[in-house]
C-alpha atoms as a PDB file:
ATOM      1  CA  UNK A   1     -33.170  26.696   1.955  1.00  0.00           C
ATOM      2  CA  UNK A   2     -31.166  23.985   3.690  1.00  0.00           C
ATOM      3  CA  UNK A   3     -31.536  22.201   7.234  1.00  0.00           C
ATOM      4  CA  UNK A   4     -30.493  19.531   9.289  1.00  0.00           C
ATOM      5  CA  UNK A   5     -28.008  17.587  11.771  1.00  0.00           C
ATOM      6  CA  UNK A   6     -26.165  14.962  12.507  1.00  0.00           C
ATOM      7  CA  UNK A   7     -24.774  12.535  15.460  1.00  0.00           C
ATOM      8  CA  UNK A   8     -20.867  12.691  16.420  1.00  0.00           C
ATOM      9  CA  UNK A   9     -19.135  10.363  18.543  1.00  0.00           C
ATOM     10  CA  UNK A  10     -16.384  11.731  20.310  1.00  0.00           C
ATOM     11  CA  UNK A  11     -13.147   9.495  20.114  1.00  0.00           C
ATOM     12  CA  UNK A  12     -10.873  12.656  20.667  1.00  0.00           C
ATOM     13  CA  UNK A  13     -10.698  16.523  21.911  1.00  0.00           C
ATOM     14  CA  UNK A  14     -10.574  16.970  18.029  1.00  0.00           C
ATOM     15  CA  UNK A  15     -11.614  14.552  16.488  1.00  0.00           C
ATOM     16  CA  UNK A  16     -15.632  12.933  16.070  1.00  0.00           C
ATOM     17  CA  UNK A  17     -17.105  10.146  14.621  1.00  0.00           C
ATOM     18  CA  UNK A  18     -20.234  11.470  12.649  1.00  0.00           C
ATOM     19  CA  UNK A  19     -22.553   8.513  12.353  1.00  0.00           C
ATOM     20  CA  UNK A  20     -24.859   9.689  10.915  1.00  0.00           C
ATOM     21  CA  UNK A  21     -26.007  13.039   9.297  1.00  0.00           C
ATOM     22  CA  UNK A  22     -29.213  13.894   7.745  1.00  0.00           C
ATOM     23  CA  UNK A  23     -29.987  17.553   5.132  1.00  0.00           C
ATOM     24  CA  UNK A  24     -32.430  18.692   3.243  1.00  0.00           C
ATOM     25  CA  UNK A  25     -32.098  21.212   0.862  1.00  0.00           C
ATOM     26  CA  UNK A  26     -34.751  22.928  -1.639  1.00  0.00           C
ATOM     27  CA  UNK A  27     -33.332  23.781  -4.995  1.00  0.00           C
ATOM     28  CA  UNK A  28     -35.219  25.949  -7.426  1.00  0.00           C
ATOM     29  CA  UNK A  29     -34.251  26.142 -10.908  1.00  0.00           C
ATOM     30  CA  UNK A  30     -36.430  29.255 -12.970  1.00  0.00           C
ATOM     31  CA  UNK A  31     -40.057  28.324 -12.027  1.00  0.00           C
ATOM     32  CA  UNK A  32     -38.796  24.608 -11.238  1.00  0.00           C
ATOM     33  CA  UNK A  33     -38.554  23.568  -7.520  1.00  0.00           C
ATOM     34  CA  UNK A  34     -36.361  20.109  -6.587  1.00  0.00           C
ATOM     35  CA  UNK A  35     -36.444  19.085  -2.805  1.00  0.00           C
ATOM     36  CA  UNK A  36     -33.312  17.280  -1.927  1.00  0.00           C
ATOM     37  CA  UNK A  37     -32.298  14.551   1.169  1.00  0.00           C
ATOM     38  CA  UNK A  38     -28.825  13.945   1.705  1.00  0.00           C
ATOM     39  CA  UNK A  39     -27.805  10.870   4.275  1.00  0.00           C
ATOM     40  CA  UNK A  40     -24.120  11.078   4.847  1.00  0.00           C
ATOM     41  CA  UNK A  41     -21.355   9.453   7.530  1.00  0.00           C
ATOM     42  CA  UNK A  42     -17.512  10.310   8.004  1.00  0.00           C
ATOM     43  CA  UNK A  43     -14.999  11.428  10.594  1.00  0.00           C
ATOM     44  CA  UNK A  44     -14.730  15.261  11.687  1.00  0.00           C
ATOM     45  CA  UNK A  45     -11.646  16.901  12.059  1.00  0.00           C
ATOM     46  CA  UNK A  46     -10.851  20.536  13.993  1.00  0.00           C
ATOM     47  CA  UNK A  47      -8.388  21.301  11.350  1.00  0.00           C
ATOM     48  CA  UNK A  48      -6.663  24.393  12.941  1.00  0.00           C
ATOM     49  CA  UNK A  49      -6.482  22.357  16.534  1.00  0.00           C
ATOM     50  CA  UNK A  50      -4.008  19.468  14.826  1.00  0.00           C
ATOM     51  CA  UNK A  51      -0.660  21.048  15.534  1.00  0.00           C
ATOM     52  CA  UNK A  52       2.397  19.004  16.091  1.00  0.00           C
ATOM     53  CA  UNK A  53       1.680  18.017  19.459  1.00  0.00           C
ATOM     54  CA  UNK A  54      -1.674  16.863  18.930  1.00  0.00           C
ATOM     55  CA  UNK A  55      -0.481  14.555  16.132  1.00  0.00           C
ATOM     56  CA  UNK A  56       1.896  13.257  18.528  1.00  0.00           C
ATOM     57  CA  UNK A  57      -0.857  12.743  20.874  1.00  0.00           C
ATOM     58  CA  UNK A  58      -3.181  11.155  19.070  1.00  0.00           C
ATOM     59  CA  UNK A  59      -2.103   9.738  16.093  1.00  0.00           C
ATOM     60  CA  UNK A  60      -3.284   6.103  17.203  1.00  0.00           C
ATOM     61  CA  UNK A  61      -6.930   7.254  17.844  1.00  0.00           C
ATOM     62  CA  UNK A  62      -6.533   9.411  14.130  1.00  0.00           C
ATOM     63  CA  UNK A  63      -5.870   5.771  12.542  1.00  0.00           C
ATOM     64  CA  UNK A  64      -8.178   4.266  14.593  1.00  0.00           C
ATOM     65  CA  UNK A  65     -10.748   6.602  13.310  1.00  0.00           C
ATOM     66  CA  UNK A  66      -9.401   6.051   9.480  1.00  0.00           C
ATOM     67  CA  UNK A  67      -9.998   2.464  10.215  1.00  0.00           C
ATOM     68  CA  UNK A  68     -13.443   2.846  11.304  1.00  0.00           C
ATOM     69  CA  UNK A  69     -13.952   5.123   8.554  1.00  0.00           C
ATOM     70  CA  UNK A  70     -12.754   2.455   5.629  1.00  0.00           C
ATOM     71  CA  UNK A  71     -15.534  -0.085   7.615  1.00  0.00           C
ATOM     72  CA  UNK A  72     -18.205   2.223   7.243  1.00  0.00           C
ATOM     73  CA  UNK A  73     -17.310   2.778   3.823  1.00  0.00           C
ATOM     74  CA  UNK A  74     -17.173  -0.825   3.115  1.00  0.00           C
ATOM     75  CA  UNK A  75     -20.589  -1.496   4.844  1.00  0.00           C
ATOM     76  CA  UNK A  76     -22.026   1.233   2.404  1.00  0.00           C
ATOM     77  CA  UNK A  77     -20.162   0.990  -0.762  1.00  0.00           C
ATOM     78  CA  UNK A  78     -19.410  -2.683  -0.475  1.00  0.00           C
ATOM     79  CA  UNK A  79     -16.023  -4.294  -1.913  1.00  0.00           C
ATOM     80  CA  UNK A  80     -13.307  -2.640  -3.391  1.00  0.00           C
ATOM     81  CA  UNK A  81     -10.540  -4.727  -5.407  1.00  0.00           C
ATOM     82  CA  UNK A  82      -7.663  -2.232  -5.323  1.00  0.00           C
ATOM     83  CA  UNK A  83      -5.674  -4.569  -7.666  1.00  0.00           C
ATOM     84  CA  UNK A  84      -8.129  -5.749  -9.838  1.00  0.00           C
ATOM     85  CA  UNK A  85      -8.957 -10.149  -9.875  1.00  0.00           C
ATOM     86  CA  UNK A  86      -6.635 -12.790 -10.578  1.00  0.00           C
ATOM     87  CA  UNK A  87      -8.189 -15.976 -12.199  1.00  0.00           C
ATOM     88  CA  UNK A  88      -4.929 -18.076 -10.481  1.00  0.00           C
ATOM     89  CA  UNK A  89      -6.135 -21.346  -8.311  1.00  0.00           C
ATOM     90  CA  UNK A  90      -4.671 -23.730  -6.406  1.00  0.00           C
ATOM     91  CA  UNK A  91      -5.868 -27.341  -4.697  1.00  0.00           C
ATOM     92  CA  UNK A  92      -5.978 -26.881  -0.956  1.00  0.00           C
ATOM     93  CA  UNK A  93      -2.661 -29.207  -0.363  1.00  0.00           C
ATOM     94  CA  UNK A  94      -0.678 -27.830  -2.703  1.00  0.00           C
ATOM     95  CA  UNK A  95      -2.058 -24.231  -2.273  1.00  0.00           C
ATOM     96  CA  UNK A  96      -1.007 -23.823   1.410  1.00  0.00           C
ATOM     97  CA  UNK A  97       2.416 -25.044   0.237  1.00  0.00           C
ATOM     98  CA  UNK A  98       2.908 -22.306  -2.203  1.00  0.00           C
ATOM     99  CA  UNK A  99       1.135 -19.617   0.936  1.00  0.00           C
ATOM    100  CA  UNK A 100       4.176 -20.869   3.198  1.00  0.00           C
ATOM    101  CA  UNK A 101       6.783 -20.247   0.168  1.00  0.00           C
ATOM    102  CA  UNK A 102       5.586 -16.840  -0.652  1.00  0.00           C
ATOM    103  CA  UNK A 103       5.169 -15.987   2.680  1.00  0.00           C
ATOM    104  CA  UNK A 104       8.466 -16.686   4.020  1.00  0.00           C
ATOM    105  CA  UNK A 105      10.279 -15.166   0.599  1.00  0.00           C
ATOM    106  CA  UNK A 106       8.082 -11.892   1.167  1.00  0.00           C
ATOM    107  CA  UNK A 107       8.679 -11.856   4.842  1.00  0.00           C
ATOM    108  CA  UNK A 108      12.541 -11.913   4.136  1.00  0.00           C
ATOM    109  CA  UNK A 109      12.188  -9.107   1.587  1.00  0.00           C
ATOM    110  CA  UNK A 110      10.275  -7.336   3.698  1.00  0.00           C
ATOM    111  CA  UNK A 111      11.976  -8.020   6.353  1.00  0.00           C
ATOM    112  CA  UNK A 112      15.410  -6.550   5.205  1.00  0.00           C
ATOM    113  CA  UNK A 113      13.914  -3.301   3.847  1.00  0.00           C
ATOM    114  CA  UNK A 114      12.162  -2.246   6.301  1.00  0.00           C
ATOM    115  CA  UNK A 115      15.018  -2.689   8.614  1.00  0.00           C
ATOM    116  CA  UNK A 116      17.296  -0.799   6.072  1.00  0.00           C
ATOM    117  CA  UNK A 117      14.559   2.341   6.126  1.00  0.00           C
ATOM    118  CA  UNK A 118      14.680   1.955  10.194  1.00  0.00           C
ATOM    119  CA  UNK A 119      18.861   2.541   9.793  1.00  0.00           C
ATOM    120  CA  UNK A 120      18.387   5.187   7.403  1.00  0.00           C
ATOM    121  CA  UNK A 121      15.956   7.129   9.067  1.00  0.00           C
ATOM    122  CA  UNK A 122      18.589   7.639  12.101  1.00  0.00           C
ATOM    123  CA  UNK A 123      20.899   9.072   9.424  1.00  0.00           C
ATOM    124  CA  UNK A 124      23.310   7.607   6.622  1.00  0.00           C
ATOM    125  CA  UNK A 125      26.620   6.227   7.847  1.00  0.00           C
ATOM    126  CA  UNK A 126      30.464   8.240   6.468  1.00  0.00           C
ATOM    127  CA  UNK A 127      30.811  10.349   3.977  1.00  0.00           C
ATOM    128  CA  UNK A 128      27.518   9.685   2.390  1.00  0.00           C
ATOM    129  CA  UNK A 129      25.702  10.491   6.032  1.00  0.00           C
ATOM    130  CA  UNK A 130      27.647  13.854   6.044  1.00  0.00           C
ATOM    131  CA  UNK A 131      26.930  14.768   2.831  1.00  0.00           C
ATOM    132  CA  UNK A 132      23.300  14.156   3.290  1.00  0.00           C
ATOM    133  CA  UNK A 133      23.134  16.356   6.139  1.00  0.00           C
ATOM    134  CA  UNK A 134      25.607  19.173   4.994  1.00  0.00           C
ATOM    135  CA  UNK A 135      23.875  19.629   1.058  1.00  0.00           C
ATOM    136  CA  UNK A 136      20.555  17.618   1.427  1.00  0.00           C
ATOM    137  CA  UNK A 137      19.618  19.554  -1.900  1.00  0.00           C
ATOM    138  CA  UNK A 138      22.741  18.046  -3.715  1.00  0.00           C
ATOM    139  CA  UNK A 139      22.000  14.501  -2.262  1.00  0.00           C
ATOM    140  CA  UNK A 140      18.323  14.445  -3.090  1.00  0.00           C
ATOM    141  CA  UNK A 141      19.013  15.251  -6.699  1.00  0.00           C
ATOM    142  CA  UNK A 142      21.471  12.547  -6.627  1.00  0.00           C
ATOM    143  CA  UNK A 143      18.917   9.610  -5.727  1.00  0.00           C
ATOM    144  CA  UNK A 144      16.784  11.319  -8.115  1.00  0.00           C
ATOM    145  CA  UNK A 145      19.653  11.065 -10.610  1.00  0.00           C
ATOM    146  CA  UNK A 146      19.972   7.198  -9.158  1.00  0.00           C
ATOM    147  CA  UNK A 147      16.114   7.027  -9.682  1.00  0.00           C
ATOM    148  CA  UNK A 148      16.388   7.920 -13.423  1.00  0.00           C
ATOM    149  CA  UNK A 149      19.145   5.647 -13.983  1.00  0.00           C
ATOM    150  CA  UNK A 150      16.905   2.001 -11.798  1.00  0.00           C
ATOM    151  CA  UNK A 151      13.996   3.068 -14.456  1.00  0.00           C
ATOM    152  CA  UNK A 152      16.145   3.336 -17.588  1.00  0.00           C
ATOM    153  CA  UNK A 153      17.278  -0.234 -16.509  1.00  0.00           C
ATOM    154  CA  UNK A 154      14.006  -1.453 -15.654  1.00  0.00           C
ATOM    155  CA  UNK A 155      12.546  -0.517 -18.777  1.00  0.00           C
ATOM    156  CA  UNK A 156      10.556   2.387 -17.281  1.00  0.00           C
ATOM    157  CA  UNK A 157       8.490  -0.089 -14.912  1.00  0.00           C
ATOM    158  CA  UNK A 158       9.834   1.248 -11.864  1.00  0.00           C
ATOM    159  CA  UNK A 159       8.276   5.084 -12.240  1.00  0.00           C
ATOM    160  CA  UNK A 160       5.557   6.124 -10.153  1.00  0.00           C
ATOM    161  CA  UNK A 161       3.719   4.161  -7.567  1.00  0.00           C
ATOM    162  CA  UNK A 162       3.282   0.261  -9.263  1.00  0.00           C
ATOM    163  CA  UNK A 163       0.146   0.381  -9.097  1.00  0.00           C
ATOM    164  CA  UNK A 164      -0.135  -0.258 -13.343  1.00  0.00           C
ATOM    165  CA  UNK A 165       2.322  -2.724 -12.870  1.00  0.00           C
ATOM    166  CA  UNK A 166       0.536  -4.710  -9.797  1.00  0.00           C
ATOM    167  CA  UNK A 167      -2.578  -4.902 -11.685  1.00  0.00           C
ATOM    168  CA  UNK A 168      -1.051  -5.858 -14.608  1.00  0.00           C
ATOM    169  CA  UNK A 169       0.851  -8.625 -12.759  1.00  0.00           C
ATOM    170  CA  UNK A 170      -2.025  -9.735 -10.346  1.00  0.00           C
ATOM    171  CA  UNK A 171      -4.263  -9.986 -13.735  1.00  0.00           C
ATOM    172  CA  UNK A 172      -1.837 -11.303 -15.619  1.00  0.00           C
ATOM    173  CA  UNK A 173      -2.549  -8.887 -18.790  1.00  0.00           C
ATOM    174  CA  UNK A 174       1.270  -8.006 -19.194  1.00  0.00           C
ATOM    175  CA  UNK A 175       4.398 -10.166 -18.435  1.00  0.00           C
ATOM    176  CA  UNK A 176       6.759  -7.587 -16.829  1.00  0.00           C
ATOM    177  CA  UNK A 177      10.476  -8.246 -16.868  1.00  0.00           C
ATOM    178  CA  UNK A 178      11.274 -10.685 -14.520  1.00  0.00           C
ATOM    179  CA  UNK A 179      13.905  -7.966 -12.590  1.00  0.00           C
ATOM    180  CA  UNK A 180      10.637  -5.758 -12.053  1.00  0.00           C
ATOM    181  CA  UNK A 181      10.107  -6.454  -8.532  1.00  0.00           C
ATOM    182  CA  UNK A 182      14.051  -6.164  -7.523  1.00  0.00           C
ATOM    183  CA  UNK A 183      14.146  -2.525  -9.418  1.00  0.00           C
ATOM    184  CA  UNK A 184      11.180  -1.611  -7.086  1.00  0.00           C
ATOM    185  CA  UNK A 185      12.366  -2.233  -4.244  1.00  0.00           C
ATOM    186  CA  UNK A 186      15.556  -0.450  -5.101  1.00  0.00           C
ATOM    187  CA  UNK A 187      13.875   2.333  -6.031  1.00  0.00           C
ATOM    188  CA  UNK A 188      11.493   2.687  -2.876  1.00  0.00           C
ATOM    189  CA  UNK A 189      14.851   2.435  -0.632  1.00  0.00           C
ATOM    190  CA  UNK A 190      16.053   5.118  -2.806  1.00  0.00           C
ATOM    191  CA  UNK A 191      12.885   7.415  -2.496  1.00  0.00           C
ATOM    192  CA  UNK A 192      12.675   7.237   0.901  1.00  0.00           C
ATOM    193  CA  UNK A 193      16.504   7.693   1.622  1.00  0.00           C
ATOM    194  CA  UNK A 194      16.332  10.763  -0.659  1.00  0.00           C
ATOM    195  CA  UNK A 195      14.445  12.593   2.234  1.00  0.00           C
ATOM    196  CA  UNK A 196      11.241  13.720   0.083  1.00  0.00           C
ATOM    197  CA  UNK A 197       7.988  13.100   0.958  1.00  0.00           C
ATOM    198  CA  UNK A 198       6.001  10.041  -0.429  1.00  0.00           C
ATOM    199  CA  UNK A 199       4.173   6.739  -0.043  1.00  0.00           C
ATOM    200  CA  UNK A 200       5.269   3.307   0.771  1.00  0.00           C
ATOM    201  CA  UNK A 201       1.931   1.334   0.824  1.00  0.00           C
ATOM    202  CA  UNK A 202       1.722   0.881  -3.145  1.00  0.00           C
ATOM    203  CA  UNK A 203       5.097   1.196  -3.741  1.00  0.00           C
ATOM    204  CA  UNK A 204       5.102  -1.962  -1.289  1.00  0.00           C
ATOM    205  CA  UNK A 205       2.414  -3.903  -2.712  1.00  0.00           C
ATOM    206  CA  UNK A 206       3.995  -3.750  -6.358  1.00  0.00           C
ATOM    207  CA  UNK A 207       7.187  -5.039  -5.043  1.00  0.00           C
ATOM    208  CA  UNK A 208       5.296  -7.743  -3.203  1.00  0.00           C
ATOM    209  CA  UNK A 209       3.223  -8.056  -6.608  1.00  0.00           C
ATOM    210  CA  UNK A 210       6.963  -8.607  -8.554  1.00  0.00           C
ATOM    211  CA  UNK A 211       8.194 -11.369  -6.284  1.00  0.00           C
ATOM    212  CA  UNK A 212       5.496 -12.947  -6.444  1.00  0.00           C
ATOM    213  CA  UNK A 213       5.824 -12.929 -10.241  1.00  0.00           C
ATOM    214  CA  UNK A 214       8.972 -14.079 -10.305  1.00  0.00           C
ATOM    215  CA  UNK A 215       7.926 -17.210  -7.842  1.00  0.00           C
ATOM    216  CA  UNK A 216       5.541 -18.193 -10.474  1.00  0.00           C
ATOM    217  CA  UNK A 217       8.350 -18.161 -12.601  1.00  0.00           C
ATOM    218  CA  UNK A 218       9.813 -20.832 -10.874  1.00  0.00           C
ATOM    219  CA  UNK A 219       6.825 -22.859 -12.057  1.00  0.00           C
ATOM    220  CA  UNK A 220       6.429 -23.739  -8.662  1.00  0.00           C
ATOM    221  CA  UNK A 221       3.356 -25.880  -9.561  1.00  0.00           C
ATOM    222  CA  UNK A 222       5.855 -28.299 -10.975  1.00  0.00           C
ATOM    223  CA  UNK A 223       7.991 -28.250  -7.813  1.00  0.00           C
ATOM    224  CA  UNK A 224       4.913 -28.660  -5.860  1.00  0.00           C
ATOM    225  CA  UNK A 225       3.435 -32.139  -7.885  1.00  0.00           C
ATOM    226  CA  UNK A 226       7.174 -33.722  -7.714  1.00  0.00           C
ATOM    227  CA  UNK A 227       7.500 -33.049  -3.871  1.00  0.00           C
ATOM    228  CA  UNK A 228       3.754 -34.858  -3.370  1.00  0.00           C
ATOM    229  CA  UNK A 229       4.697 -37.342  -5.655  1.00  0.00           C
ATOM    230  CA  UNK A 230       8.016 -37.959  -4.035  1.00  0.00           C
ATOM    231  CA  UNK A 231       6.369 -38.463  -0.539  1.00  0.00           C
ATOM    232  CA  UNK A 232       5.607 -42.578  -0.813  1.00  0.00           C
ATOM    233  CA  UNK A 233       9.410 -42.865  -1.318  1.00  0.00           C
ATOM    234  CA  UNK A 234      10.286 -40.752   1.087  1.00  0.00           C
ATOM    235  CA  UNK A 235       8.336 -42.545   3.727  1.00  0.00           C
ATOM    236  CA  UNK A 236       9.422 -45.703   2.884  1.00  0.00           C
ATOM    237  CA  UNK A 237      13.124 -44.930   2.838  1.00  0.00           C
ATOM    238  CA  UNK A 238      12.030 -43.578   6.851  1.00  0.00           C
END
């Protein structure tokens, strides 16, 4: 025996915000009875209803609604560290120094491929954009081919989403190879050019993840204490 309700908040002709949603259910196991409550929350979707057009229509209230969904989680699950903790610190001067420099490298590198993905998503230029479109079959199994070949080179770091390799990186359990994040972000262009279906969040992340391993590289610490120290000369010569 089972009974109960819930509260939906309508954000779309399809699509409801269920704040809150309330069951019991009676369980009996031989001669043993159990009396259950179940408190739940979520988003509900009219499956059939989200043609096409409807994604078209609404796909900023659907992410809205994913949004909303992730906060509720949040509220009720608490934190999440996706890519696990770093033990890395830095003093507030010198810490907003190294912010600005791996902001601006990441913004470049970001910068350029998702510009790249823009171009290639309106269709590959010559022979190469022909022969996409003419034996897309053929052309997929040639960036998988090119695939194959960026992890053989990378050492087999490059396979899969990152996500290994960003928490390895982040938590500093595993020194990668320091051409790990340029191999990833080769291969993402490649996925996505190939035409086949698949993520660019985590992909994303790990590449962001290898450049910034390769900026520690750079010890940039030690650039950062002979800049400060360099500043009383530098004012005096002004």
């Amino acid at each position: 025996m089972t009974a109960g309700g819930g509260f939906d908040l309508k954000i779309a002709d399809h699509v409801s915000l269920r704040l809150g949603q309330g069951e019991y259910f009676m369980t009996r196991f031989g001669s043993y009875t159990q009396n259950n409550l179940r408190i739940s929350t979520g988003i509900v979707f009219a499956i059939e209803e989200m043609s096409r057009s409807f994604e078209e229509r609404t796909s900023g209230t659907i992410i809205t609604a994913v949004i909303v969904a992730g906060a509720v989680t949040l509220a009720f699950m608490g934190d999440y560290t996706y890519f696990g903790h770093t033990s890395a610190s830095f003093g507030f001067g010198e810490g907003w120094i190294a912010v600005g420099v791996c902001g601006v490298a990441g913004g470049l590198a970001g910068g350029i491929f998702s510009q790249l993905l823009v171009l290639s998503s309106r269709g590959l230029p010559g022979r190469l954009g022909a022969f996409a479109r003419e034996r897309p079959v053929a052309f997929g199994a040639a960036c998988g081919l090119l695939l194959a070949v960026i992890g053989l080179a990378s050492g087999g770091t490059t396979y899969g989403t990152g996500y290994h390799e960003a928490r390895k990186i982040v938590e500093s359990t595993e020194a990668l190879p320091a051409t790990y994040g340029m191999f990833k972000w080769l291969a993402s262009l490649v996925s996505y050019i190939s035409g086949i279906p698949g993520g660019l969040f985590s992909p994303s992340l790990a590449v962001g993840a290898g450049l910034g391993a390769n900026l520690a590289r750079l010890e940039l610490r030690v650039i950062i204490d002979e800049v400060l120290n360099r500043l009383p000369d530098m004012e005096q010569a002004g």
